[in-house]
PDB file of N, CA and C in Angstrom:
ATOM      1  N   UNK A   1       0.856  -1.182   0.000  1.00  0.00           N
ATOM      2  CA  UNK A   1       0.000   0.000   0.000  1.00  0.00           C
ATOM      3  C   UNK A   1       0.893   1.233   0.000  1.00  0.00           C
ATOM      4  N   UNK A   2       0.620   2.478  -0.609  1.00  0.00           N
ATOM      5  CA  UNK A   2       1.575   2.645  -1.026  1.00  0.00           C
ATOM      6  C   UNK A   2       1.219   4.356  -0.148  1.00  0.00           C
ATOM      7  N   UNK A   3       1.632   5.510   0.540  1.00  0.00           N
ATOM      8  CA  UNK A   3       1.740   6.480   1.822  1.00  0.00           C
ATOM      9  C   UNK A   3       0.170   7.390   1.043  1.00  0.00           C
ATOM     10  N   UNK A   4      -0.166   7.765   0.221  1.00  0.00           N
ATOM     11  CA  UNK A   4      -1.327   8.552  -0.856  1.00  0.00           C
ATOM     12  C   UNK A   4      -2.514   7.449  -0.284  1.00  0.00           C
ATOM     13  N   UNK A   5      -2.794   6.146  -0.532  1.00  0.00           N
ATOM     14  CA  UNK A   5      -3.558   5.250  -0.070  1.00  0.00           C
ATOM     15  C   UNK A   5      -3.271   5.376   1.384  1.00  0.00           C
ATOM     16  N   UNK A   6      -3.150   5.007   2.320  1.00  0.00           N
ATOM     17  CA  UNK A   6      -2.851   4.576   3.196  1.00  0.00           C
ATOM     18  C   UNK A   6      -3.616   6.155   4.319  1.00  0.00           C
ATOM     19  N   UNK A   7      -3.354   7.056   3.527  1.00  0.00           N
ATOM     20  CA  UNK A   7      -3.655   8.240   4.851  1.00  0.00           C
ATOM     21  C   UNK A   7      -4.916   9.043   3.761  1.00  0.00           C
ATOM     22  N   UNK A   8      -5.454   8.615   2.775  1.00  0.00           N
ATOM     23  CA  UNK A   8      -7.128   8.495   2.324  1.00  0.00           C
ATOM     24  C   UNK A   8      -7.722   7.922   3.245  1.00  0.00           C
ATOM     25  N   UNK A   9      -7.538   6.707   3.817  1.00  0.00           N
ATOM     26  CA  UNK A   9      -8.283   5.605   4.614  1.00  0.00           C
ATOM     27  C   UNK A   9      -8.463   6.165   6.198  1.00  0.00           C
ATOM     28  N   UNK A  10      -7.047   7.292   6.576  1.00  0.00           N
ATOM     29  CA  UNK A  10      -7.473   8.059   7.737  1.00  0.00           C
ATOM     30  C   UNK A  10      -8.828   8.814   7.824  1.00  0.00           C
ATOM     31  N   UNK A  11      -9.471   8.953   8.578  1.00  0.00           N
ATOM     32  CA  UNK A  11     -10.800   9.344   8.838  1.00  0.00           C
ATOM     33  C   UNK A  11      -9.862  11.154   9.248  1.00  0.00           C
ATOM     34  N   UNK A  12     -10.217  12.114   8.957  1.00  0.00           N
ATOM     35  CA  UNK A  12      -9.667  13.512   9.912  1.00  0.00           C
ATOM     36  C   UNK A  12     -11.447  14.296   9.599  1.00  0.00           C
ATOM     37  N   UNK A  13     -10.546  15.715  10.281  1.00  0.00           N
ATOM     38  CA  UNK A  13     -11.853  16.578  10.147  1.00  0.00           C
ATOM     39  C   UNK A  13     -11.878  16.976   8.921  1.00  0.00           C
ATOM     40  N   UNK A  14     -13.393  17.242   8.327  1.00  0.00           N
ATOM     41  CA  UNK A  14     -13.181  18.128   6.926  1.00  0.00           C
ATOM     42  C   UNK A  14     -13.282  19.561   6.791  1.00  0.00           C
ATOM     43  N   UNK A  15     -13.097  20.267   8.287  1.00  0.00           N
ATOM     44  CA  UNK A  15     -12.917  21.302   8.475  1.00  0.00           C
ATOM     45  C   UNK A  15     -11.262  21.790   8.354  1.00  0.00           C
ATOM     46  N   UNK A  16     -10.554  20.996   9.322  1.00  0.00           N
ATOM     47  CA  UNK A  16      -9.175  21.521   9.702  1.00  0.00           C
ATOM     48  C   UNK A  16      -8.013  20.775   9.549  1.00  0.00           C
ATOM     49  N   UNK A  17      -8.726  19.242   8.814  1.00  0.00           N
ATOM     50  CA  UNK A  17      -8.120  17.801   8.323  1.00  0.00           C
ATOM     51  C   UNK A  17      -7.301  17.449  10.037  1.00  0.00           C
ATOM     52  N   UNK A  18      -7.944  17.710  10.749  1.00  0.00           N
ATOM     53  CA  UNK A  18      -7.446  17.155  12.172  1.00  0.00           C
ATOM     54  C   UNK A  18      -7.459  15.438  12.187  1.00  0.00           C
ATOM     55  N   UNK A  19      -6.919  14.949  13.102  1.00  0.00           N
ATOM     56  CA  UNK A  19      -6.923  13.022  12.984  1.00  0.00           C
ATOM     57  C   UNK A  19      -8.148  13.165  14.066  1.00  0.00           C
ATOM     58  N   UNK A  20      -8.181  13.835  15.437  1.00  0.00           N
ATOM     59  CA  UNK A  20      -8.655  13.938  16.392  1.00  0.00           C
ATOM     60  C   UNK A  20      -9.999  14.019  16.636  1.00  0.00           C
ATOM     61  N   UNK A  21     -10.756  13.339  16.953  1.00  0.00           N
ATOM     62  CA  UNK A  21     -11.964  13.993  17.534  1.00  0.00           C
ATOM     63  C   UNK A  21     -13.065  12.965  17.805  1.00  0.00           C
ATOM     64  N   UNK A  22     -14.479  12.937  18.130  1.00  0.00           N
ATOM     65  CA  UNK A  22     -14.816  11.773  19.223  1.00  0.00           C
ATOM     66  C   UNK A  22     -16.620  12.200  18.722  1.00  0.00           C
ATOM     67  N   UNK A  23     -16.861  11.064  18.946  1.00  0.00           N
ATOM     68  CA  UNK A  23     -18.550  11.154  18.723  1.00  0.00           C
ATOM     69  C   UNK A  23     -19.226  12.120  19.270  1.00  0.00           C
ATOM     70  N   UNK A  24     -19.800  13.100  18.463  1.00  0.00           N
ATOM     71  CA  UNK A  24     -20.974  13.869  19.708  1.00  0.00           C
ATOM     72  C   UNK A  24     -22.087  13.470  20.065  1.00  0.00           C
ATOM     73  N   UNK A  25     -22.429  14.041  21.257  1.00  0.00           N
ATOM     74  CA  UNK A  25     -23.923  13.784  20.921  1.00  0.00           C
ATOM     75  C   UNK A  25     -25.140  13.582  20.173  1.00  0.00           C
ATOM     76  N   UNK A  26     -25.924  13.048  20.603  1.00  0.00           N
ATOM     77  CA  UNK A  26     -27.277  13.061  19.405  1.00  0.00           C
ATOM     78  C   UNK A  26     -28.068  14.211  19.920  1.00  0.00           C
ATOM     79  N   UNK A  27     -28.876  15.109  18.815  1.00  0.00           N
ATOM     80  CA  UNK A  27     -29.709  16.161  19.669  1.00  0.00           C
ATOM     81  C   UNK A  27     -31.076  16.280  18.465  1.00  0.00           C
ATOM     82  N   UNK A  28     -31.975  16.381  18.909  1.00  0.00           N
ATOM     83  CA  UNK A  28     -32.634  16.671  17.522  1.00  0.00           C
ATOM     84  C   UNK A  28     -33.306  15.646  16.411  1.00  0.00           C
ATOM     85  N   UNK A  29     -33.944  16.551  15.863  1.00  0.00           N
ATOM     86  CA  UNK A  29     -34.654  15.363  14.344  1.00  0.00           C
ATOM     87  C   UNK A  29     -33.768  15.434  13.329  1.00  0.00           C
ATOM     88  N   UNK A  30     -32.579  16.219  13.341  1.00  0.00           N
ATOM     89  CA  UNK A  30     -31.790  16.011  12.004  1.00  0.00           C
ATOM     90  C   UNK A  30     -30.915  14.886  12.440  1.00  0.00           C
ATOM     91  N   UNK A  31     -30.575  15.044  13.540  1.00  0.00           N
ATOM     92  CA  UNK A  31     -29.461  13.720  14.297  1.00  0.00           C
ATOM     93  C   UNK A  31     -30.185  12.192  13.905  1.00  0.00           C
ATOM     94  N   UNK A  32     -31.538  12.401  14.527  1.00  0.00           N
ATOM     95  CA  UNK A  32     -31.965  11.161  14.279  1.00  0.00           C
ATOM     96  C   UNK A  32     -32.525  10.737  12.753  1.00  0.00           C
ATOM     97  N   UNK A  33     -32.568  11.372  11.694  1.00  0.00           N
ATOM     98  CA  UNK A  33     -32.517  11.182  10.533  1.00  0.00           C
ATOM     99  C   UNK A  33     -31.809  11.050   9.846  1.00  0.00           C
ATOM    100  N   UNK A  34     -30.235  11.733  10.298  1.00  0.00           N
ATOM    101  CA  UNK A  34     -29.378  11.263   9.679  1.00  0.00           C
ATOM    102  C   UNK A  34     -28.767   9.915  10.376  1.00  0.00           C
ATOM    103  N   UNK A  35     -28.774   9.404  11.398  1.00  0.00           N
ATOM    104  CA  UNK A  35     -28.602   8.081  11.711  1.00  0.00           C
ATOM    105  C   UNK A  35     -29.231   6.858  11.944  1.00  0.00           C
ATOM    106  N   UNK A  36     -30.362   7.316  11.414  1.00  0.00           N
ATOM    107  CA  UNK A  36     -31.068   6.444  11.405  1.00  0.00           C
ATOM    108  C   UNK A  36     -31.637   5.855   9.643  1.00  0.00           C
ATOM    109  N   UNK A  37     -31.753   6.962   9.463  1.00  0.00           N
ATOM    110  CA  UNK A  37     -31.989   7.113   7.644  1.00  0.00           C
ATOM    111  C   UNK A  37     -31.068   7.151   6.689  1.00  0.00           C
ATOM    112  N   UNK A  38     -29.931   7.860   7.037  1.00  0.00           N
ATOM    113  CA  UNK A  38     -28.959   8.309   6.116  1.00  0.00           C
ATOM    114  C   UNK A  38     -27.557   7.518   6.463  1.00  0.00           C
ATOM    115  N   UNK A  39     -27.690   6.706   7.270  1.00  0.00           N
ATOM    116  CA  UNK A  39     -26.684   5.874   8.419  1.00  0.00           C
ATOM    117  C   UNK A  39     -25.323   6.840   8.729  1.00  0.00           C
ATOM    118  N   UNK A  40     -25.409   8.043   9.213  1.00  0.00           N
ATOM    119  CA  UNK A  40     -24.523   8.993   9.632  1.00  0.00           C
ATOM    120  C   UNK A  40     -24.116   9.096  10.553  1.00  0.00           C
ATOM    121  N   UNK A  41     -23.110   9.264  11.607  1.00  0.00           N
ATOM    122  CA  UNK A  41     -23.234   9.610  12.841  1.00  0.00           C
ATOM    123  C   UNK A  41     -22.934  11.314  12.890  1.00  0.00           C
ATOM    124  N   UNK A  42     -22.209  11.848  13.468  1.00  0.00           N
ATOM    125  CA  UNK A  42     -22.290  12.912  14.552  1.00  0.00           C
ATOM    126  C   UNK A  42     -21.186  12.793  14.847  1.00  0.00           C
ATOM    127  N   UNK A  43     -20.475  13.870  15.199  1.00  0.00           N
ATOM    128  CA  UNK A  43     -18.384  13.881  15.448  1.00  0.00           C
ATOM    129  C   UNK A  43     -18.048  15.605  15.659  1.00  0.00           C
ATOM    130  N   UNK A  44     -17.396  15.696  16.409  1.00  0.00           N
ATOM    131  CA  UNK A  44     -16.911  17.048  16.989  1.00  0.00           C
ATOM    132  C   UNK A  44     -15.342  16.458  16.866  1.00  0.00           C
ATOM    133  N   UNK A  45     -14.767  17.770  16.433  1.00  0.00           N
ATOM    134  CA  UNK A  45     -13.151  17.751  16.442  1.00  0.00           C
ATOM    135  C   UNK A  45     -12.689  18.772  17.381  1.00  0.00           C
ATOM    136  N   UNK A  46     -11.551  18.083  18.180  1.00  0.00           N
ATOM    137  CA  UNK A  46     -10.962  17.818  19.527  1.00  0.00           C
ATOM    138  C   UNK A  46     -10.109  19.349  18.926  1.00  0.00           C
ATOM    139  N   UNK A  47      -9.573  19.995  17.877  1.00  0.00           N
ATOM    140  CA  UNK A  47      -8.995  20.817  16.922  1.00  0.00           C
ATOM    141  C   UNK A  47      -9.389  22.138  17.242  1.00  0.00           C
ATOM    142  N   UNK A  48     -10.700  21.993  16.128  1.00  0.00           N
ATOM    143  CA  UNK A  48     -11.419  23.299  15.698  1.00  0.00           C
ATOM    144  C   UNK A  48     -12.677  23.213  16.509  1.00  0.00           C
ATOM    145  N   UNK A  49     -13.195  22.038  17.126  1.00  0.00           N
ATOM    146  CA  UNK A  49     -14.180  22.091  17.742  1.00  0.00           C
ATOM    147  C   UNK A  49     -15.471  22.142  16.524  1.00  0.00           C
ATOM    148  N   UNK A  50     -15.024  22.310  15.560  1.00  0.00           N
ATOM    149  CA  UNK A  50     -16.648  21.770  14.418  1.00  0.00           C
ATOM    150  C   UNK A  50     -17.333  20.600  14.642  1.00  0.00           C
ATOM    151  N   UNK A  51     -18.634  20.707  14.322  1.00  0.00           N
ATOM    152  CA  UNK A  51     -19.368  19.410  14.322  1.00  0.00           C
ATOM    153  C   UNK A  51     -19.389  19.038  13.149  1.00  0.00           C
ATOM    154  N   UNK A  52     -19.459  17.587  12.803  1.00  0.00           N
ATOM    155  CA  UNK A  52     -19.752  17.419  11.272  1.00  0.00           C
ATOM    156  C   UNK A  52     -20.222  15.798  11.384  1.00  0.00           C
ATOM    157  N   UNK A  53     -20.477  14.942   9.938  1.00  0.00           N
ATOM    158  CA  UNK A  53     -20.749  14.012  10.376  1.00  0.00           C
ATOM    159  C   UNK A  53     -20.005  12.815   9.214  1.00  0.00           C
ATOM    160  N   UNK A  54     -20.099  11.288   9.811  1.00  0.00           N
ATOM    161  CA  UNK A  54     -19.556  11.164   8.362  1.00  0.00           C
ATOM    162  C   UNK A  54     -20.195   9.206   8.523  1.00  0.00           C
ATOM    163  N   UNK A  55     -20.188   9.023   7.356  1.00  0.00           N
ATOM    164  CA  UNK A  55     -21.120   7.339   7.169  1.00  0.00           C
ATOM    165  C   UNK A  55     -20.623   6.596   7.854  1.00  0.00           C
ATOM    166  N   UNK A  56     -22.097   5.694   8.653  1.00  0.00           N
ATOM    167  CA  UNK A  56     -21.293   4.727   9.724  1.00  0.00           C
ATOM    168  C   UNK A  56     -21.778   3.069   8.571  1.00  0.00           C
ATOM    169  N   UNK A  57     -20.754   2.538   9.025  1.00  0.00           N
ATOM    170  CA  UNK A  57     -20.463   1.400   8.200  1.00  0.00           C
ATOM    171  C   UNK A  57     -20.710   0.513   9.269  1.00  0.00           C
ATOM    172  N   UNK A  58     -21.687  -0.055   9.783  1.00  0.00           N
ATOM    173  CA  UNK A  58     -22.420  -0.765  10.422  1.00  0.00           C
ATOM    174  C   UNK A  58     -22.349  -0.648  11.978  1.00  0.00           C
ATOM    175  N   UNK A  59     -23.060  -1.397  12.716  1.00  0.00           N
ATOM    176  CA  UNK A  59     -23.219  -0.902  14.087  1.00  0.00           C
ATOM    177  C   UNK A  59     -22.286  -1.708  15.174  1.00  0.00           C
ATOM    178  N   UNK A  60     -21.359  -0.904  15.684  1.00  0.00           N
ATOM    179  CA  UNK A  60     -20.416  -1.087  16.241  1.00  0.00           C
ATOM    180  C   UNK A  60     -20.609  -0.821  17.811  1.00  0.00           C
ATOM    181  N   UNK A  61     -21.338  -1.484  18.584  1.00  0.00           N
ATOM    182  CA  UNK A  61     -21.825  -0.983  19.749  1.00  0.00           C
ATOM    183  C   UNK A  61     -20.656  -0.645  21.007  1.00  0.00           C
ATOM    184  N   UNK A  62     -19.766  -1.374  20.913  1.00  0.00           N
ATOM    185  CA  UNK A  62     -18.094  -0.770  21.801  1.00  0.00           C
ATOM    186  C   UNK A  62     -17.484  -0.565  21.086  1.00  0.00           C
ATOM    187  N   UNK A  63     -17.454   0.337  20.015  1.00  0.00           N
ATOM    188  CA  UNK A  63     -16.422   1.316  19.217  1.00  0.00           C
ATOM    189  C   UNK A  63     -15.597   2.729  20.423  1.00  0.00           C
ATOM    190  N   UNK A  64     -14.687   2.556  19.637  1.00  0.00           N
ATOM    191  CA  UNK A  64     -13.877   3.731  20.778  1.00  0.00           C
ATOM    192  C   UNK A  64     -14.636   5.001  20.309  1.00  0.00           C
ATOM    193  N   UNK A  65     -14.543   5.947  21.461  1.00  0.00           N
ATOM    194  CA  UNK A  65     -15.117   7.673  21.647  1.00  0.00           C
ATOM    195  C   UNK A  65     -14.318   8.406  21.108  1.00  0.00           C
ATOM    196  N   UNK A  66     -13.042   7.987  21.139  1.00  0.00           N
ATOM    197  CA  UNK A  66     -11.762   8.956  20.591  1.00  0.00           C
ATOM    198  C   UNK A  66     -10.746   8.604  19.439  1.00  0.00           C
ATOM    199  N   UNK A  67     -10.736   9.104  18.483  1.00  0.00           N
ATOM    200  CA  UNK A  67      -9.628   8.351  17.325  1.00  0.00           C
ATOM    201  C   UNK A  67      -8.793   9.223  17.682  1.00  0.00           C
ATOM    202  N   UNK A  68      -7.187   8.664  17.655  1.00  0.00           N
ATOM    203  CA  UNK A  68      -6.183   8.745  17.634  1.00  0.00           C
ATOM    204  C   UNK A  68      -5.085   8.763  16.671  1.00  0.00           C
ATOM    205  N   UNK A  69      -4.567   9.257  15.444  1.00  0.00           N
ATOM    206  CA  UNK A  69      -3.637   8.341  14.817  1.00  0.00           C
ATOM    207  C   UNK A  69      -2.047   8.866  15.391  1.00  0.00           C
TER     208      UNK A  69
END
């Protein structure tokens, strides 16, 4: 795999391209439409502090709160 591949596959913010940052809360009917409908979650960066959200690829019920790279 070659360093171009390899840090695509990193998840960051698409605000500040941070690695950092951790599930937010759910609040609301857009929260629950987008994760429930649109299979999205919800993510705040540890960075810039933006909220944003990005596709959850199935349900991971003890997934970690905090990515790290």
């Amino acid at each position: 795999m070659n360093e171009t591949t390899s840090q695509a596959q990193v998840p960051s913010c698409p605000y500040c391209g941070s690695k950092e940052f951790f599930r937010s809360r759910r609040g609301g009917i857009k929260d629950w439409v987008l994760r429930r409908v649109l299979f999205h979650k919800a993510y705040r960066c540890m960075a810039c502090d933006e909220r944003f959200y990005r596709v959850s690829h199935g349900h991971h019920h003890g997934e970690n709160l905090h990515h790290h790279v």
